[in-house]
Each structure stands twice: as structure tokens, then as C-alpha cells.
C-alpha atoms as a PDB file:
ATOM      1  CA  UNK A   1     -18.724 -22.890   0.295  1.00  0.00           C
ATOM      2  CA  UNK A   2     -21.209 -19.957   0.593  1.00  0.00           C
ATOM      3  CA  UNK A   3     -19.169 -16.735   1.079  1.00  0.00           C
ATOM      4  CA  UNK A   4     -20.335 -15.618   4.593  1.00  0.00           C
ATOM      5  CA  UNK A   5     -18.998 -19.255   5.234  1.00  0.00           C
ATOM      6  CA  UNK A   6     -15.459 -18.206   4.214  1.00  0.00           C
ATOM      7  CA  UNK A   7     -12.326 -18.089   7.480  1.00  0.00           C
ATOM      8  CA  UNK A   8     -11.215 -14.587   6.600  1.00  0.00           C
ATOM      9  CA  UNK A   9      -8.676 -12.625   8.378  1.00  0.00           C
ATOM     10  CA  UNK A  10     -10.329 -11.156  11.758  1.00  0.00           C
ATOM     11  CA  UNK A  11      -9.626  -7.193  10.349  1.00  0.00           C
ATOM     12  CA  UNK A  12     -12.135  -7.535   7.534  1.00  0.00           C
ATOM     13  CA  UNK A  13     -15.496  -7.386   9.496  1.00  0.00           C
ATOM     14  CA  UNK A  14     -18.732  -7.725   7.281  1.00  0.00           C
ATOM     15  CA  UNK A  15     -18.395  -5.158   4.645  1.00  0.00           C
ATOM     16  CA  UNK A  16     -18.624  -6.493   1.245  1.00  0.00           C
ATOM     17  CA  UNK A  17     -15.925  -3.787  -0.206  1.00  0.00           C
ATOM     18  CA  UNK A  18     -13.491  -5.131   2.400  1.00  0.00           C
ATOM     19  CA  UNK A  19     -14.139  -8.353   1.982  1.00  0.00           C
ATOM     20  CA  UNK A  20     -13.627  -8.427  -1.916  1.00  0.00           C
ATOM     21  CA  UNK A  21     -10.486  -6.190  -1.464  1.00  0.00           C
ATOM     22  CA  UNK A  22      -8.585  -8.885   1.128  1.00  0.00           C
ATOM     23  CA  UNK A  23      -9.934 -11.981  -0.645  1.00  0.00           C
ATOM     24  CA  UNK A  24      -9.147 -10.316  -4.492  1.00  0.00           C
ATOM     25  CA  UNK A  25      -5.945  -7.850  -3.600  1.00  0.00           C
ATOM     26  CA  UNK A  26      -4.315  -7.689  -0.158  1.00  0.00           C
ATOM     27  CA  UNK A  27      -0.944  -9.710   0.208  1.00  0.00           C
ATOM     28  CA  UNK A  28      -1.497 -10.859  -3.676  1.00  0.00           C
ATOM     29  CA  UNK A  29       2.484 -10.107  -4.862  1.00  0.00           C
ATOM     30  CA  UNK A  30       2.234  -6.929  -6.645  1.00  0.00           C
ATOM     31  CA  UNK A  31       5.504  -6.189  -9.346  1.00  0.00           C
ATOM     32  CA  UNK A  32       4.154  -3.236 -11.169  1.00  0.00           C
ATOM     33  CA  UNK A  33       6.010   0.184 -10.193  1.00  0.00           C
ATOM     34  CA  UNK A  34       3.137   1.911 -10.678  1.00  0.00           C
ATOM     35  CA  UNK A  35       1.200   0.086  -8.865  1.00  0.00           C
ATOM     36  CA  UNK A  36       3.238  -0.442  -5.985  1.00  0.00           C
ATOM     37  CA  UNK A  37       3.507   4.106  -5.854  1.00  0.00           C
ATOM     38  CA  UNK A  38      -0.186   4.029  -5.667  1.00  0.00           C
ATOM     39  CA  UNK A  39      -0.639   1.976  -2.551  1.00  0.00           C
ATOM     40  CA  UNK A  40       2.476   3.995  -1.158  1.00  0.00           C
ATOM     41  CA  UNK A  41       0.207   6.890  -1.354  1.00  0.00           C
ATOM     42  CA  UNK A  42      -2.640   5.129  -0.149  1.00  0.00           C
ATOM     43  CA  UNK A  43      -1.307   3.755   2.576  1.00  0.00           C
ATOM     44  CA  UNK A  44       0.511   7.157   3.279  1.00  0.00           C
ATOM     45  CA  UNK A  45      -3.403   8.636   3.421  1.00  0.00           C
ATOM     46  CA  UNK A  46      -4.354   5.845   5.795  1.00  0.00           C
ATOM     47  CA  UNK A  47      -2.154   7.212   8.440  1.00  0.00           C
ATOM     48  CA  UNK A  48      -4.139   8.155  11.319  1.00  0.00           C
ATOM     49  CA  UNK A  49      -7.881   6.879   9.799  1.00  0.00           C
ATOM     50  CA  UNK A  50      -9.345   3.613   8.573  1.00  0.00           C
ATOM     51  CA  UNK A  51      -8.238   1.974   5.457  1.00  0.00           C
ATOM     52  CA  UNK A  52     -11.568   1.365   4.841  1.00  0.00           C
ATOM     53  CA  UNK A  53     -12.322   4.871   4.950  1.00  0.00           C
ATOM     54  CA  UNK A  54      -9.299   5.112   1.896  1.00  0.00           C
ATOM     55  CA  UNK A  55     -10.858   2.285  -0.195  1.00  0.00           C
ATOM     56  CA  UNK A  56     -13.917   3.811  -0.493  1.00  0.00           C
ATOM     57  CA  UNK A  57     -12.319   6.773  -1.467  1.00  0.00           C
ATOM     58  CA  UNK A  58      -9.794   4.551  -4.004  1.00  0.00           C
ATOM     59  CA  UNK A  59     -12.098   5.600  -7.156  1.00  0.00           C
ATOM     60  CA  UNK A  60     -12.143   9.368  -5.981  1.00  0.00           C
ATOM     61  CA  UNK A  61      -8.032   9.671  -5.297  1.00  0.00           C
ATOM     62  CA  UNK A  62      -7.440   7.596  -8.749  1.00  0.00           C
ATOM     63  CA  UNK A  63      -9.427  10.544 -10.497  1.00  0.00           C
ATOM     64  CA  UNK A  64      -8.586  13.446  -8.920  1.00  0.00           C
ATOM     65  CA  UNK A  65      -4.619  12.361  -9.044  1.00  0.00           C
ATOM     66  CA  UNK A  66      -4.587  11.281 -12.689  1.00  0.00           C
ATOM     67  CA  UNK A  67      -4.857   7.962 -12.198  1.00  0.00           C
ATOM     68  CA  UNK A  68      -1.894   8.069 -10.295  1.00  0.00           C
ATOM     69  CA  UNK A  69       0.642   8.992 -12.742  1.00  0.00           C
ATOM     70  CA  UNK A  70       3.682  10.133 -10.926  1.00  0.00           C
ATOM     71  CA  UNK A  71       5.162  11.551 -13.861  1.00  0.00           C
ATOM     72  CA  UNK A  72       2.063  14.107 -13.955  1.00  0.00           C
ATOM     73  CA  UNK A  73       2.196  14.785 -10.036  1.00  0.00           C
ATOM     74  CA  UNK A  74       5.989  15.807  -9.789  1.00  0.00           C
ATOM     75  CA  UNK A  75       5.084  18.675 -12.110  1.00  0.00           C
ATOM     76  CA  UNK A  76       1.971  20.080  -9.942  1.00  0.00           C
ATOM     77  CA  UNK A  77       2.332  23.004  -7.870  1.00  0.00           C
ATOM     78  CA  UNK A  78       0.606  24.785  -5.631  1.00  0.00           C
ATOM     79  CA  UNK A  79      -2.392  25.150  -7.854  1.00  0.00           C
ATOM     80  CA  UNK A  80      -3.260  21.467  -8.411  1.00  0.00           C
ATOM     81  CA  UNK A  81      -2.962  21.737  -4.193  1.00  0.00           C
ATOM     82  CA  UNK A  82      -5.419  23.780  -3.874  1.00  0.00           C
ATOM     83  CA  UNK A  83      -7.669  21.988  -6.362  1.00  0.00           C
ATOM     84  CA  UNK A  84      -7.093  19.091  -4.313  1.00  0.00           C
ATOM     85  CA  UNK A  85      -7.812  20.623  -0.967  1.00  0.00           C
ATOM     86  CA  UNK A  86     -11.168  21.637  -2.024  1.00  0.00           C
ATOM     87  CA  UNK A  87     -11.988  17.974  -3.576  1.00  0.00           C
ATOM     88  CA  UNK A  88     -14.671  16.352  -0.521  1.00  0.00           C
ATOM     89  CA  UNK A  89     -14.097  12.869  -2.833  1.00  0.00           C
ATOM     90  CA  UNK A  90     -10.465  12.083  -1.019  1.00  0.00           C
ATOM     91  CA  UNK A  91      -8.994  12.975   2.418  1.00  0.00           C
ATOM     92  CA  UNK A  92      -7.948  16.479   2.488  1.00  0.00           C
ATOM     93  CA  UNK A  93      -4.553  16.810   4.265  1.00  0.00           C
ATOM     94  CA  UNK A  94      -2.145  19.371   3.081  1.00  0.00           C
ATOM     95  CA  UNK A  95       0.527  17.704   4.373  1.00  0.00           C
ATOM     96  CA  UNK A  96      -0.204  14.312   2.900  1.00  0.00           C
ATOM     97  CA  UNK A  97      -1.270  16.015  -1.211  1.00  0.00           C
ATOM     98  CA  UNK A  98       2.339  17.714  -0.998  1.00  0.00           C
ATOM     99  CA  UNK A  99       4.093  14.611  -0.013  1.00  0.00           C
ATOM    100  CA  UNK A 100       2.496  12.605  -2.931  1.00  0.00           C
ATOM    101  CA  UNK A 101       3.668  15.327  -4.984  1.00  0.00           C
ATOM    102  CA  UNK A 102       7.199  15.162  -3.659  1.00  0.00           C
ATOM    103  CA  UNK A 103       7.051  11.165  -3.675  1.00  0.00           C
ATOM    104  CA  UNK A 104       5.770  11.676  -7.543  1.00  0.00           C
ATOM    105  CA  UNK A 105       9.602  12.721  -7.942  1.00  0.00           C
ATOM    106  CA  UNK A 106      11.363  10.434  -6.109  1.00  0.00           C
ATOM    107  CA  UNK A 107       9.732   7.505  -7.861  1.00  0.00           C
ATOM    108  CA  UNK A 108      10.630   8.951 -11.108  1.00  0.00           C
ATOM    109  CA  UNK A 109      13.910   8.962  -9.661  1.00  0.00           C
ATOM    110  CA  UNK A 110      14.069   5.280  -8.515  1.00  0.00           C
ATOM    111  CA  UNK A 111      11.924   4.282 -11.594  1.00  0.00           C
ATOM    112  CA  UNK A 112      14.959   5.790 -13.465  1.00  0.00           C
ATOM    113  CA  UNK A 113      17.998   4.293 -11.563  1.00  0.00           C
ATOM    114  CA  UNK A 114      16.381   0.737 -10.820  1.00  0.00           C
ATOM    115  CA  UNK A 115      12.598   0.341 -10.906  1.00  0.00           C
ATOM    116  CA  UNK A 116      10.631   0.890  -7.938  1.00  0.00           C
ATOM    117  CA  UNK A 117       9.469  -2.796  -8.538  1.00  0.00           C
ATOM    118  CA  UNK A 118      13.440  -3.814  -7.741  1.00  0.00           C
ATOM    119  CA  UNK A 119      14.176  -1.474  -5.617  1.00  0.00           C
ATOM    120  CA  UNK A 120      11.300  -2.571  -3.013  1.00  0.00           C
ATOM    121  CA  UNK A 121      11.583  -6.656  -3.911  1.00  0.00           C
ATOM    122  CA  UNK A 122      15.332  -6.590  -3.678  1.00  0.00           C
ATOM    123  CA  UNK A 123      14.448  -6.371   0.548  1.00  0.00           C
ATOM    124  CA  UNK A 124      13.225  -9.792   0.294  1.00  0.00           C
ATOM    125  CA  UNK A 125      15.280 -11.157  -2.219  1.00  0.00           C
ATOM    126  CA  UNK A 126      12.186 -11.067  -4.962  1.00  0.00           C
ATOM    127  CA  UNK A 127      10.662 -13.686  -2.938  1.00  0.00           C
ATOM    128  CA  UNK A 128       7.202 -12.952  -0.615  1.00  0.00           C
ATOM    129  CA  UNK A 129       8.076 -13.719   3.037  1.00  0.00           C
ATOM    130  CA  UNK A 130       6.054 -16.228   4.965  1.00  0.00           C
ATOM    131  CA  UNK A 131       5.312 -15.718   8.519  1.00  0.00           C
ATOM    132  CA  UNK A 132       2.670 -17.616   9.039  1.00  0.00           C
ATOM    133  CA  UNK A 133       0.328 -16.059  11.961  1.00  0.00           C
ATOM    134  CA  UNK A 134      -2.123 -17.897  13.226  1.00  0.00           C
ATOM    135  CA  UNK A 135      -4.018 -14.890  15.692  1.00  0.00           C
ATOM    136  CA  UNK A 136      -4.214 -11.606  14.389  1.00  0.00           C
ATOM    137  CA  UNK A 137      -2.308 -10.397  17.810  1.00  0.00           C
ATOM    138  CA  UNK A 138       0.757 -12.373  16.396  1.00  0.00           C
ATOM    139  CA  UNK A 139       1.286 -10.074  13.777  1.00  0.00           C
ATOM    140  CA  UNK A 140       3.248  -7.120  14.166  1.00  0.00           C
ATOM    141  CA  UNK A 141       2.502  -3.191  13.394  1.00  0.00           C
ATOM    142  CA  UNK A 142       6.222  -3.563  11.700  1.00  0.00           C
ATOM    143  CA  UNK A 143       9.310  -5.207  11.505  1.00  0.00           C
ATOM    144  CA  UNK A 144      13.139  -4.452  11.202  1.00  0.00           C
ATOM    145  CA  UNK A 145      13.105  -4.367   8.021  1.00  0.00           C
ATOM    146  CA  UNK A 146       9.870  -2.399   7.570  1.00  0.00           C
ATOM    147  CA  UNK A 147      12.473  -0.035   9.818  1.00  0.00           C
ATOM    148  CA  UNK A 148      14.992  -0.384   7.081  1.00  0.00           C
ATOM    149  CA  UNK A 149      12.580   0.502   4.114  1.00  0.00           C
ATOM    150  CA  UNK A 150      11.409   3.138   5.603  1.00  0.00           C
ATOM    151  CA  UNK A 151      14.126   4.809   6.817  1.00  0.00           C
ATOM    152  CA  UNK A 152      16.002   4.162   3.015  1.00  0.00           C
ATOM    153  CA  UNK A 153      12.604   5.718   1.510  1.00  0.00           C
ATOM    154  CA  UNK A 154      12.833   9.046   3.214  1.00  0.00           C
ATOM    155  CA  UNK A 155      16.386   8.849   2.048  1.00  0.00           C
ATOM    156  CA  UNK A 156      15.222   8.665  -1.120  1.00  0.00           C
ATOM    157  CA  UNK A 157      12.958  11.428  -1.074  1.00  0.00           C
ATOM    158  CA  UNK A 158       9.736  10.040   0.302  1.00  0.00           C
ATOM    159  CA  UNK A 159       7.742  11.329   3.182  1.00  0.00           C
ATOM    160  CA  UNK A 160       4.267   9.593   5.076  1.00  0.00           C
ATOM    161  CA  UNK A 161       6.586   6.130   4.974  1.00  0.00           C
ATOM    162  CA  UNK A 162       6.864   5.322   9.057  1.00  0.00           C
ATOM    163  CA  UNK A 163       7.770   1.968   9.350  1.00  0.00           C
ATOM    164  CA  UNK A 164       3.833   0.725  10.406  1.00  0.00           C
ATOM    165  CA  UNK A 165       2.651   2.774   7.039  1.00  0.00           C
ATOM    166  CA  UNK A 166       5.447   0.684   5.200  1.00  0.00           C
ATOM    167  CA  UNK A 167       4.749  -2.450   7.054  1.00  0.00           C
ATOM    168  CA  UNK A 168       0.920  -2.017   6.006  1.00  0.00           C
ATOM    169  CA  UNK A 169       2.099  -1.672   2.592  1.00  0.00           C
ATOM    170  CA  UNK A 170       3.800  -4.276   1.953  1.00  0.00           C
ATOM    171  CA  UNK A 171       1.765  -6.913   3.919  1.00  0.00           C
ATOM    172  CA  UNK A 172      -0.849  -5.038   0.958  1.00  0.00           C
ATOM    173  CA  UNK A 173       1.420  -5.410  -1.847  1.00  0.00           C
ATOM    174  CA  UNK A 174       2.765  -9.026  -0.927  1.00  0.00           C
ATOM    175  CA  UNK A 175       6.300  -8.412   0.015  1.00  0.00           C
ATOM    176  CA  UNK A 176       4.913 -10.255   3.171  1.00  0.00           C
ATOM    177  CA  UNK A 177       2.198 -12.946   3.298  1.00  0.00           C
ATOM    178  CA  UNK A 178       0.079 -11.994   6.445  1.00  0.00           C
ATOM    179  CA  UNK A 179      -2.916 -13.738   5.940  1.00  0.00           C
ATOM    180  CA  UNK A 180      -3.446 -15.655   9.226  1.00  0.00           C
ATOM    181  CA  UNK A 181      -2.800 -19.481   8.412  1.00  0.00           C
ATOM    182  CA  UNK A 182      -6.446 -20.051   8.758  1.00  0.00           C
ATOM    183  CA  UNK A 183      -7.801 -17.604   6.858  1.00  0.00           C
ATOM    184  CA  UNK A 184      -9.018 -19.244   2.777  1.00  0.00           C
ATOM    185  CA  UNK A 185      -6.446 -16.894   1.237  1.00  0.00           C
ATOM    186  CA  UNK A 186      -3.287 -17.588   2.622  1.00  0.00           C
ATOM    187  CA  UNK A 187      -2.554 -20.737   0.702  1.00  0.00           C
ATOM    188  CA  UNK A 188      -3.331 -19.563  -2.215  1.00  0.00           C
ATOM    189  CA  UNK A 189      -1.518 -15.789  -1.804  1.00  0.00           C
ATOM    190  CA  UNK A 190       1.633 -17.986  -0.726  1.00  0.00           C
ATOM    191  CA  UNK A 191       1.677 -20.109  -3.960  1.00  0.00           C
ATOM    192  CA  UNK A 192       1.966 -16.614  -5.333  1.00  0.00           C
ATOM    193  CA  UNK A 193       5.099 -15.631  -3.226  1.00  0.00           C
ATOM    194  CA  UNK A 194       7.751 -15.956  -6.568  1.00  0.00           C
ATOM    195  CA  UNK A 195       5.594 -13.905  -8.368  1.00  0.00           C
END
């Protein structure tokens, strides 16, 4: 099947960046800590813009935020902020470069106590929900328990985690499997849902 023949999810549009990232990465179950911090932050950047707009920025954040090594962030200050705000490669929000900073530390914290991994797949028992939308108007901008993940992330620390960021997130990361039932992914990402 040629790919412009492909049933994708009606968000993606024609763009060949978006189109490799939902048929390559989005809803695929992510389990690396690491990983999972990184689209936090993403995500968290997202608010209020595209995310198309923040994935073809992905290259620019993942250099000019050490490849997104939280134990490097939670030791930058005011300095590295100011670096940052003068970068044009990423999306230049105070606001948003101090909370990665500040999220930097409370990952190292739940890396510490649990893994971030556990800590996030524990809210669906380490198994990928499975809604199974068939419109995109069927799915929701979040959940109860996008409510409840959020709300026990700023606990933890963590700011730019509203419960549509986190529900964006982990329909991204896999915790939920939101690929509409016809779209050529969503058989294939829900094999995946046990990791």
C-alpha cells in the first residue's frame, strides 16, 4: 500500500514529519524514564502552540538542553536561562525553561524513590489502555485519571502538567492507545500495550 494510501489518524494532515512521527512514535508504549521526562517537557512546551511547531523544534530543544539529561538541568541556574532565552532554535518561554529546570529535580527525585517509568505505568497497572475511538471527536482532551496524574505530578514537584498536557502525553507515550480504530497503526500499537 503506497503511503499517501495509508488511514491515518485525522490530526496528522500531509506533512511528512508528522506523518513519520504518528506512524513511527505516537502511542508506541514508551518504558524508558528518560524518555518518558523528555516528552513531559515537550508536551509541557506544546501548551498553547502546535505540536508540530515542537517537533520541528525536537532536534533544537535535545541540543540546547543536553540531550535532555535531567540530572544536568536540576543544577542550571539562572545563567543557563538566559542562554536559553536567547536560543531562536526552541520556544522561548521563561516560564516553561524554569519549570523544566524544576521538573529536572523532581524526576531525579522519583527516578530515585521508584523510577519515573513505575511511577507513571503503575496508573494503568503496566498495561496500555484501549479505548478504541473510532472519530477523532470521540476522544477526549483528558480523562479522570489524566486529572489524577496531574494533580499527583505537581505534588511531586512538577509544573506545565494540566491534565490535557498530561493526557497528550500519555496518549504520546502509550499509557493510552488513541489511534482511531481505523487508522493502520492502532493494531499494531495495541499488540504493543504489555510492553
Amino acid at each position: 500500500m503506497a503511503q499517501q494510501e495509508l488511514q491515518r489518524c485525522n490530526w496528522v494532515g500531509s506533512d511528512p514529519i508528522y506523518q513519520a512521527y504518528h506512524d513511527e512514535e505516537w502511542g508506541v508504549p514508551e518504558r524508558d524514564s528518560r524518555a518518558l521526562w523528555e516528552k513531559l517537557v515537550l508536551d509541557g512546551f506544546q501548551a498553547g502552540l502546535s505540536w508540530i511547531t515542537i517537533l520541528k523544534k525536537r532536534d533544537n530543544f535535545r541540543n540546547a538542553f543536553n540531550g535532555f539529561d535531567p540530572h544536568v538541568i536540576a543544577g542550571w541556574g539562572e545563567a543557563e536561562v538566559q542562554a536559553l532565552l536567547g536560543d531562536p532554535g526552541i520556544i522561548r518561554h521563561r516560564g516553561k525553561i524554569e519549570a523544566t529546570i524544576g521538573n529536572a529535580r523532581a524526576w531525579i527525585e522519583i527516578e530515585a524513590r521508584e523510577g519515573f517509568d513505575q511511577f507513571l505505568w503503575r496508573y494503568v497497572d503496566g498495561v496500555a489502555l484501549q479505548p478504541r475511538f473510532a472519530t477523532q471527536a470521540e476522544v477526549p482532551p483528558s480523562t479522570t485519571l489524566s486529572e489524577q496524574v496531574s494533580k499527583d505530578l505537581r505534588k511531586a514537584g512538577f509544573r506545565f502538567v494540566g491534565p490535557t498536557i498530561v493526557y497528550a502525553f500519555m496518549e504520546a507515550c502509550g499509557l493510552v492507545n488513541d489511534h482511531l480504530v481505523g487508522c493502520h497503526c492502532h493494531d499494531r500499537v495495541a499488540a504493543m500495550k504489555a510492553g
